[in-house]
C-alpha atoms as a PDB file:
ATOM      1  CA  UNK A   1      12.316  27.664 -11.244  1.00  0.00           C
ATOM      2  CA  UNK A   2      10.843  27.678  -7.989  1.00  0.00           C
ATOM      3  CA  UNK A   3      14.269  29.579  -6.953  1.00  0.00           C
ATOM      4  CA  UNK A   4      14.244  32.155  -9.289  1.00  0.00           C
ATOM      5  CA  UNK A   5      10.717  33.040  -8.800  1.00  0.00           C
ATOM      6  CA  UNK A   6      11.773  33.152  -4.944  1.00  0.00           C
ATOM      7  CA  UNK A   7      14.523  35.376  -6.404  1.00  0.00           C
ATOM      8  CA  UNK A   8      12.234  37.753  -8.326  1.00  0.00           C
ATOM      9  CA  UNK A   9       9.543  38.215  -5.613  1.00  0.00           C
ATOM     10  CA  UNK A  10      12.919  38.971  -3.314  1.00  0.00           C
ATOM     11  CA  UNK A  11      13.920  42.179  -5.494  1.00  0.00           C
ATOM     12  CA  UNK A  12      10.735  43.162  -5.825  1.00  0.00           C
ATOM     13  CA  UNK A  13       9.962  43.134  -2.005  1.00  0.00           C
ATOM     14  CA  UNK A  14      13.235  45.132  -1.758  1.00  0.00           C
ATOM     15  CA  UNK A  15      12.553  47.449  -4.561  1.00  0.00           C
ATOM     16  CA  UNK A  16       9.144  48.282  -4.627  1.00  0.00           C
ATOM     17  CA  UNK A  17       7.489  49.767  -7.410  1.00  0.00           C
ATOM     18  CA  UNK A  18       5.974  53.445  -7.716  1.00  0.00           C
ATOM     19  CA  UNK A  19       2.646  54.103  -6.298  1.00  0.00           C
ATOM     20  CA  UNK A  20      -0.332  53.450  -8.502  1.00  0.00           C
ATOM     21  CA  UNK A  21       1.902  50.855 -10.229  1.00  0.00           C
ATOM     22  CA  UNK A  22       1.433  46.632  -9.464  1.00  0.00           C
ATOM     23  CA  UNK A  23       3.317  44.132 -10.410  1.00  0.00           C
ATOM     24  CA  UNK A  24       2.889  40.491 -10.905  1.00  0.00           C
ATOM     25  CA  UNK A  25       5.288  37.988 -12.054  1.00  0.00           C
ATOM     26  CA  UNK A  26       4.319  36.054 -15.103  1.00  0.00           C
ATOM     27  CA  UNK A  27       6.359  34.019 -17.631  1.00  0.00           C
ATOM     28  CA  UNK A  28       6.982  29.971 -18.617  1.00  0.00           C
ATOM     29  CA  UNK A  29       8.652  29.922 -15.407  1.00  0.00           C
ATOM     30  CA  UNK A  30       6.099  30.945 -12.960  1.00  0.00           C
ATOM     31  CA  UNK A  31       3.200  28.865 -15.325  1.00  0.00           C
ATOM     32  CA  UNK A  32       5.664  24.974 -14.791  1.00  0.00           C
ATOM     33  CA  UNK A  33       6.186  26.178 -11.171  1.00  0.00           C
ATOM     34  CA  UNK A  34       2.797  26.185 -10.199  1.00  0.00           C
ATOM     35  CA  UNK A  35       2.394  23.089 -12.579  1.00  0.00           C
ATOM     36  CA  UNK A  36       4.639  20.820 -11.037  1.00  0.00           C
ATOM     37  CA  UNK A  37       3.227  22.218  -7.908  1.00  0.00           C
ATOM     38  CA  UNK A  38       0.292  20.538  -8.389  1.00  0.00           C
ATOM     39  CA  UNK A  39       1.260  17.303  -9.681  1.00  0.00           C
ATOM     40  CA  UNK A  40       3.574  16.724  -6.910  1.00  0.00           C
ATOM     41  CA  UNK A  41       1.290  17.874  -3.657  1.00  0.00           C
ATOM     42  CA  UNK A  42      -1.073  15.968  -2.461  1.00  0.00           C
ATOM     43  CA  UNK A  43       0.969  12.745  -2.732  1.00  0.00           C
ATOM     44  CA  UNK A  44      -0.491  11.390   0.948  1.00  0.00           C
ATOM     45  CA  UNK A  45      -3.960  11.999   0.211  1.00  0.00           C
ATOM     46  CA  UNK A  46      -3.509  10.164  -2.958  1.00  0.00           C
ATOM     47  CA  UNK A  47      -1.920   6.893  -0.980  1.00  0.00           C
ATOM     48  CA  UNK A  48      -4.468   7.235   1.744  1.00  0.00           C
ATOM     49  CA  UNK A  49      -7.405   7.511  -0.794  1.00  0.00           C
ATOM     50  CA  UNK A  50      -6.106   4.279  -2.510  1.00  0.00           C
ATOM     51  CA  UNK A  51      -5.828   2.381   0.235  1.00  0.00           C
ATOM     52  CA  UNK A  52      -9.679   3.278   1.553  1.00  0.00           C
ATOM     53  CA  UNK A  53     -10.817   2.176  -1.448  1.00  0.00           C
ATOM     54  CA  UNK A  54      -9.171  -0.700  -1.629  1.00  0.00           C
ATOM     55  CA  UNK A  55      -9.942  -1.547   1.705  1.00  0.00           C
ATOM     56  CA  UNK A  56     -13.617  -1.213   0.477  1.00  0.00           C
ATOM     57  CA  UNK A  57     -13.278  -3.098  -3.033  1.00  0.00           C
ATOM     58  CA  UNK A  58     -11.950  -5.986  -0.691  1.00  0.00           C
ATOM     59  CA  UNK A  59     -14.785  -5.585   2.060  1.00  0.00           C
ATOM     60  CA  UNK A  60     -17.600  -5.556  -0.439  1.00  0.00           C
ATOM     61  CA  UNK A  61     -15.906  -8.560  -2.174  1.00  0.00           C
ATOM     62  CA  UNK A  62     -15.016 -10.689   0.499  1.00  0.00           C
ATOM     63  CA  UNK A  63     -17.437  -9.764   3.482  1.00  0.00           C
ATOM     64  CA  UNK A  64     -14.275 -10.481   5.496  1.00  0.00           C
ATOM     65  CA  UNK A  65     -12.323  -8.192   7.898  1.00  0.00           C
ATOM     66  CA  UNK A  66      -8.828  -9.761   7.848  1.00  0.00           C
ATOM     67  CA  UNK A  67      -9.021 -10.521   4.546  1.00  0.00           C
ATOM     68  CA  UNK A  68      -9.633  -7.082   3.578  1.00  0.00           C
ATOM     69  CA  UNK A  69      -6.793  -5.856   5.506  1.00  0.00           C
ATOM     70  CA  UNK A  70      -4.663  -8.343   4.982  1.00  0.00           C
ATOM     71  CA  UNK A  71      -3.587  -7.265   1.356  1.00  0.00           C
ATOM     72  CA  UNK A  72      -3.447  -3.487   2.207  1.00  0.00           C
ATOM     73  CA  UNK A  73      -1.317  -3.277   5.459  1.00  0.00           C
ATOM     74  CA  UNK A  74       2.128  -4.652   4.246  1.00  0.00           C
ATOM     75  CA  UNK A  75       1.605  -1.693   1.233  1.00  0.00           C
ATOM     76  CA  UNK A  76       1.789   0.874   4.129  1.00  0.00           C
ATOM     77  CA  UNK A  77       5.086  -0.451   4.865  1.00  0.00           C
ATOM     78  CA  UNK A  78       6.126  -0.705   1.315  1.00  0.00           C
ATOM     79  CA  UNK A  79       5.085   2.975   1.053  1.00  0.00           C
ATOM     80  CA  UNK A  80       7.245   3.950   4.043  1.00  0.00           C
ATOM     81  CA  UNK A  81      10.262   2.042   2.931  1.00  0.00           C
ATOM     82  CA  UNK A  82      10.564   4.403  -0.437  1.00  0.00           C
ATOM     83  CA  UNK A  83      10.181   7.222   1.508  1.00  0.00           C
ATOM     84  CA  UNK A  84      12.865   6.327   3.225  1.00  0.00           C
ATOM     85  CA  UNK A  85      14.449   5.398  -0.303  1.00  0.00           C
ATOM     86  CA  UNK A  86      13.810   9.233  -1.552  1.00  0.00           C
ATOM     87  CA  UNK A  87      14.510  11.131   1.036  1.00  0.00           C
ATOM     88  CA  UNK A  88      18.126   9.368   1.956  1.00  0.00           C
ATOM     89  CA  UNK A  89      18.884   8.643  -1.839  1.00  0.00           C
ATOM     90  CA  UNK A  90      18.349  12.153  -2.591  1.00  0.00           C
ATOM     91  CA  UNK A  91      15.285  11.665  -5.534  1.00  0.00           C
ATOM     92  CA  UNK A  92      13.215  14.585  -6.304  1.00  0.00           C
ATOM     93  CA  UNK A  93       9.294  13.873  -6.384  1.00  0.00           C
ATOM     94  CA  UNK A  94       8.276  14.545 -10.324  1.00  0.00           C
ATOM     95  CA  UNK A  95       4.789  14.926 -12.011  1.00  0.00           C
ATOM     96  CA  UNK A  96       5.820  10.508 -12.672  1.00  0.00           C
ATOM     97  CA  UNK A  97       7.163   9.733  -9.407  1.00  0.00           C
ATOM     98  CA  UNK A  98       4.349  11.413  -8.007  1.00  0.00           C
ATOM     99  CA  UNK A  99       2.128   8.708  -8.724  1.00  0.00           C
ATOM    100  CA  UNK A 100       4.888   6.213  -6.612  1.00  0.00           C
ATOM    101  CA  UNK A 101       2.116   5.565  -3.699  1.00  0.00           C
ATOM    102  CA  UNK A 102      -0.926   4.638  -6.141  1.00  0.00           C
ATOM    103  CA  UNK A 103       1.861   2.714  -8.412  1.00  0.00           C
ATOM    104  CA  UNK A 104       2.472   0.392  -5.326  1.00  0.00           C
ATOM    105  CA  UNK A 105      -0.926   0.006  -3.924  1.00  0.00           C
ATOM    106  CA  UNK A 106      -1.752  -1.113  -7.634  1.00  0.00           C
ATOM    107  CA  UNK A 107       1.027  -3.687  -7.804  1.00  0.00           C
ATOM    108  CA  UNK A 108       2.022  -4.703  -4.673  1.00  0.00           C
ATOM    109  CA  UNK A 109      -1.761  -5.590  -3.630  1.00  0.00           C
ATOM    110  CA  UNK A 110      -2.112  -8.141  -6.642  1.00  0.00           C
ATOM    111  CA  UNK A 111       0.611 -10.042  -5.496  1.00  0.00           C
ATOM    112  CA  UNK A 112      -0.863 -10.073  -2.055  1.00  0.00           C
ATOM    113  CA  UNK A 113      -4.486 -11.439  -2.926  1.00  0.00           C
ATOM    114  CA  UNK A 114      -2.841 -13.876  -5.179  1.00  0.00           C
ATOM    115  CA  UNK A 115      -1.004 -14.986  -2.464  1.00  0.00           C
ATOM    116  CA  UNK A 116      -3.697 -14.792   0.321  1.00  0.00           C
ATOM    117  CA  UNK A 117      -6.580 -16.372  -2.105  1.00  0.00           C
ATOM    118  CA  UNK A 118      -4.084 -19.748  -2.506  1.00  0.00           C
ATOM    119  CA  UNK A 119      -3.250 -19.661   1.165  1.00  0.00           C
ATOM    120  CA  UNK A 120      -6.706 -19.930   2.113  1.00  0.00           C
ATOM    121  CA  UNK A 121      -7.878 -22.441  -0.478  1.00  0.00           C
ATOM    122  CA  UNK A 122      -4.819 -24.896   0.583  1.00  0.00           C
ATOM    123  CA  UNK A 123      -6.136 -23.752   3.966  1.00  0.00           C
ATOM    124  CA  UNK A 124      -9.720 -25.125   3.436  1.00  0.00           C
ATOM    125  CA  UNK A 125      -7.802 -28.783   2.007  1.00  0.00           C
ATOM    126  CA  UNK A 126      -5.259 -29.065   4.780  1.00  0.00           C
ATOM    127  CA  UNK A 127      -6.800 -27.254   7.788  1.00  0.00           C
ATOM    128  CA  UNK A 128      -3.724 -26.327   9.736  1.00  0.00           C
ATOM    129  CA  UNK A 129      -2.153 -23.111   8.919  1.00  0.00           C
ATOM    130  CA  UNK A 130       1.684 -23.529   8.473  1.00  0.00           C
ATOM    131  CA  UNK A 131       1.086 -26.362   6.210  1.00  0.00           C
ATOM    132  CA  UNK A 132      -0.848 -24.212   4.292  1.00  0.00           C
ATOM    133  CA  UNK A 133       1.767 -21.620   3.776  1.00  0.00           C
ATOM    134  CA  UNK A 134       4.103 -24.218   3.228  1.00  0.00           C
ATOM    135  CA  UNK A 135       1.680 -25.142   0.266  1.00  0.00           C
ATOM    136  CA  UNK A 136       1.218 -21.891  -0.881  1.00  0.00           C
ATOM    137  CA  UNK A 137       4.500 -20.711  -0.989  1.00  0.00           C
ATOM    138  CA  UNK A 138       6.316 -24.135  -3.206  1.00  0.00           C
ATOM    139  CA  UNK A 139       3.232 -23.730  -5.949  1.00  0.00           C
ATOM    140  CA  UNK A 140       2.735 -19.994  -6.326  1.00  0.00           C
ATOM    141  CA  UNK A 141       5.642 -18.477  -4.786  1.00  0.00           C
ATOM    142  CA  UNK A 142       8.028 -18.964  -8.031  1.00  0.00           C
ATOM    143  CA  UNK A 143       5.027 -17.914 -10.457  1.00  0.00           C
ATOM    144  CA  UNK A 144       4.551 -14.183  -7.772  1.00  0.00           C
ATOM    145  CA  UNK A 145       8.374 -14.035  -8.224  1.00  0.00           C
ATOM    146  CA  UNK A 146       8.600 -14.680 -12.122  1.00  0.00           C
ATOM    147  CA  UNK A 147       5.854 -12.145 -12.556  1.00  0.00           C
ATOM    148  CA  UNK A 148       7.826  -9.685 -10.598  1.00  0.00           C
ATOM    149  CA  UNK A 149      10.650 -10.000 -12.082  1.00  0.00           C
ATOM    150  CA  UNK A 150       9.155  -9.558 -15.316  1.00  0.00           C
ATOM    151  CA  UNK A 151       7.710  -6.327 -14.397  1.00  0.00           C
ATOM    152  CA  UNK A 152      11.353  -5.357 -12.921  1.00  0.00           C
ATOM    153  CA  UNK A 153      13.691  -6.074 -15.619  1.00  0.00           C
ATOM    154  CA  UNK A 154      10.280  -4.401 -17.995  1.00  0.00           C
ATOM    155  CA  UNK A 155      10.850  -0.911 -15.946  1.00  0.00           C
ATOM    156  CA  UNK A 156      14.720  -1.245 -15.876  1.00  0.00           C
ATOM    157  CA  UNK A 157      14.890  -0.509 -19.280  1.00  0.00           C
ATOM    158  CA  UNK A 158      13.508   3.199 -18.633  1.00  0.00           C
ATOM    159  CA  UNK A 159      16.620   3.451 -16.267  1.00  0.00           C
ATOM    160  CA  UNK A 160      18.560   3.658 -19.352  1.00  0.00           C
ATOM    161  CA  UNK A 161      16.820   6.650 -20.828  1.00  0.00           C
ATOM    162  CA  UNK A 162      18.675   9.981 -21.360  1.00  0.00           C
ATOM    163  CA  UNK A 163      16.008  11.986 -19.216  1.00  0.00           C
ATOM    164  CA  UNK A 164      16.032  12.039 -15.963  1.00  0.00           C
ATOM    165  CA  UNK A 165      12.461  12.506 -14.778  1.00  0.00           C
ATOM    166  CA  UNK A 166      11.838   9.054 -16.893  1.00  0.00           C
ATOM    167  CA  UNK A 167      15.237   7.324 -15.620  1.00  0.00           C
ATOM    168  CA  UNK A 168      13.945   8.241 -12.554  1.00  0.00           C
ATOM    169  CA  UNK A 169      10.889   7.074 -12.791  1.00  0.00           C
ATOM    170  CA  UNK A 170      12.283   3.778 -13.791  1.00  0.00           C
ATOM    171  CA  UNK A 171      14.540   3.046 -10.750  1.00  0.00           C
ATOM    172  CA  UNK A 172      11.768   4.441  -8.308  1.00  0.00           C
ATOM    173  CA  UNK A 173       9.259   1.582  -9.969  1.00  0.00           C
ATOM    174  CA  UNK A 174      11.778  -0.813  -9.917  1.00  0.00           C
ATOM    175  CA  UNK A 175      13.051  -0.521  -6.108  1.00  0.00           C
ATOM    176  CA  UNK A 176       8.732  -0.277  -5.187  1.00  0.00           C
ATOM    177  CA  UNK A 177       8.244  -3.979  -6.624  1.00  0.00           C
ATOM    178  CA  UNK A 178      11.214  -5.405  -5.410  1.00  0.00           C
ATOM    179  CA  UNK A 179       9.973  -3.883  -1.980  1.00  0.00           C
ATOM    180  CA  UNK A 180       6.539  -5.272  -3.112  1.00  0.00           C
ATOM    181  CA  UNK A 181       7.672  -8.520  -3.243  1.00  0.00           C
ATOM    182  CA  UNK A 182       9.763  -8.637  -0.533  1.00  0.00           C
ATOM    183  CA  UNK A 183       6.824  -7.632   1.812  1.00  0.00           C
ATOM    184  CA  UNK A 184       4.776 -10.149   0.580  1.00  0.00           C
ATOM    185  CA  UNK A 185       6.749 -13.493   1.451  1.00  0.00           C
ATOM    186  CA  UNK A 186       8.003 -11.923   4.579  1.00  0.00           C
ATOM    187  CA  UNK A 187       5.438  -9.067   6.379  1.00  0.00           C
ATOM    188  CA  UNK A 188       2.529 -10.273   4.755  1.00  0.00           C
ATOM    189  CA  UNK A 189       2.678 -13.740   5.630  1.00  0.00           C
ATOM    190  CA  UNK A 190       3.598 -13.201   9.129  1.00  0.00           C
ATOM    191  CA  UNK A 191       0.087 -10.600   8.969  1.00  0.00           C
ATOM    192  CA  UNK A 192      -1.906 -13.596   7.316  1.00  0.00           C
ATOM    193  CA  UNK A 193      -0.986 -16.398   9.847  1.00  0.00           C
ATOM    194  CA  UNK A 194      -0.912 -14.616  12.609  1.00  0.00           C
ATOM    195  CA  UNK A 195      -4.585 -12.784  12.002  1.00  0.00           C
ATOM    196  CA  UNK A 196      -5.761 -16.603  11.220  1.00  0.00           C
ATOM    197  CA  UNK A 197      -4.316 -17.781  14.456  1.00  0.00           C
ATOM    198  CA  UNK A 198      -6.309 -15.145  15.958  1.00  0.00           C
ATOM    199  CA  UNK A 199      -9.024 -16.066  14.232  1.00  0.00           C
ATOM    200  CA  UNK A 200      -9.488 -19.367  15.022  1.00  0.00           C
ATOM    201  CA  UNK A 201      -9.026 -18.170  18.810  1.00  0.00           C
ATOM    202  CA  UNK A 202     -11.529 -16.228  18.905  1.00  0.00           C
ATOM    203  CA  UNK A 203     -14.052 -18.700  17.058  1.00  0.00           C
ATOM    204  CA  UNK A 204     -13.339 -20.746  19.776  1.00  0.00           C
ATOM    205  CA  UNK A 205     -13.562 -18.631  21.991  1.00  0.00           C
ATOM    206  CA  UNK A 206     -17.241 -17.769  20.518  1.00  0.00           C
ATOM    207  CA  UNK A 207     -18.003 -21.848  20.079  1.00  0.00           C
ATOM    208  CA  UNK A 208     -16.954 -22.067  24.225  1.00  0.00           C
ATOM    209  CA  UNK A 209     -19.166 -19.271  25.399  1.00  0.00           C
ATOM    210  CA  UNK A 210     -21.979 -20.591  23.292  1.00  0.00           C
ATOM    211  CA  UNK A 211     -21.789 -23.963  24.959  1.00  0.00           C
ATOM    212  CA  UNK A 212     -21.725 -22.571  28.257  1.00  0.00           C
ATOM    213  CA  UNK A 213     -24.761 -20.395  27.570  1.00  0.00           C
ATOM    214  CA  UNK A 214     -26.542 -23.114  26.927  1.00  0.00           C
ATOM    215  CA  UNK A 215     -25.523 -25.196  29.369  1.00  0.00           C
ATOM    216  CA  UNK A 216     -26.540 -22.686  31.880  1.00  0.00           C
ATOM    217  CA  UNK A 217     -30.167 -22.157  30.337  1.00  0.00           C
ATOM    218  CA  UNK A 218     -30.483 -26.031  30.253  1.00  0.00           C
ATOM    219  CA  UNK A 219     -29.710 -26.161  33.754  1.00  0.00           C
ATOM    220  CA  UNK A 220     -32.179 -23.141  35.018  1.00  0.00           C
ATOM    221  CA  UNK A 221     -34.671 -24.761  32.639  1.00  0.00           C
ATOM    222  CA  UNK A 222     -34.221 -27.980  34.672  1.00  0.00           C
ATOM    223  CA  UNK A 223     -34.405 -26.211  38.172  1.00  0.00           C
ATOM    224  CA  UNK A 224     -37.710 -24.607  36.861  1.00  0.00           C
ATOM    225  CA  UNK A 225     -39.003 -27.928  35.867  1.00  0.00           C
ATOM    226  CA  UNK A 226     -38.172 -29.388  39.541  1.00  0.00           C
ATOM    227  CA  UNK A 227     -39.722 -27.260  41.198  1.00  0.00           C
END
């Protein structure tokens, strides 16, 4: 559509019409051009917006940096990746597939705060970090992975329909939760130990500098006292 409008406005740049006289195109054409137009733009302001406010959601929740990031960084990579997928698979963006970026923020950050929230309640039994992943990931990782593949082989059935824009649809949901779970027992649990490790660094860090503050101010206190 968007061609033959492109066609239209073409002729009528090259054959212009007789003074006094203006022309606009109209038709069904012209009205699902600027239609899909609009449900198909604006597809990065949409991601961006649901990541803020997840980001937020999670702040105001949790009162936690890290954990508030930690569910909502491996979905940026997720998000790339079926870029990637589009562009060098050839799929058109459609009024359904349009809605790809909040689709995967929605889905792919459940798995993640399932996965973080039993992560950091094996952490609080066991302490040490790798043991808690190593926890986490034999008692929830086949439930995450069950629950994914129910949602998979739920959306593979629209793959089968005789329209594209739903077949499409299907395949594009499918490939964003296998990519979901994929990034979440391998990006976002190198994010969530290594942001812990740091973590407990820099509490350290903190309880060291504390100590020597007031181990200082004991020992001017003392000098005052002497004298």
């Amino acid at each position: 559509m968007a061609r033959l409008i492109k066609s239209y406005e073409d002729d009528l740049a090259w054959m212009t019409p007789p003074p006094g006289v203006s022309v606009r195109i109209t038709g069904q054409a012209v009205l699902m051009a600027t239609v899909m137009d609009a449900l198909t733009s604006g597809r990065v302001e949409m991601s961006l917006l649901g990541l803020v406010l997840i980001f937020i959601l999670l702040l105001a929740i949790y009162r936690d940096l890290i954990k508030a990031l930690l569910p909502v960084l491996p979905m940026l990579v997720v998000i790339g990746w079926m870029g990637l997928v589009m562009y060098y698979g050839g799929l058109k963006y459609t009024p359904l597939t349009a809605t790809l970026g909040a689709l995967v923020l929605g889905v792919g950050s459940e798995y993640a705060i399932l996965m973080m929230e039993r992560f950091y309640e094996e952490l609080h039994n066991v302490g040490d970090p790798y043991e808690a992943l190593k926890i986490t990931a034999n008692r929830i990782g086949s439930a995450l992975v069950a629950s994914g593949a129910a949602v998979i082989f739920g959306f593979a059935a629209l793959m089968s329909s005789p329209f594209n824009i739903i077949s499409n649809f299907g395949l594009v949901t499918v490939l964003s939760i296998v990519f979901a779970l994929i990034t979440t027992f391998t990006v976002f649990v190198v994010l969530m130990i290594r942001m812990e490790i740091h973590r407990e660094v820099v509490e350290n860090a903190k309880q060291e500098l504390k100590k020597a503050i007031a181990l200082i101010n004991d020992q001017s206190r003392r000098r005052i006292n002497g004298n």
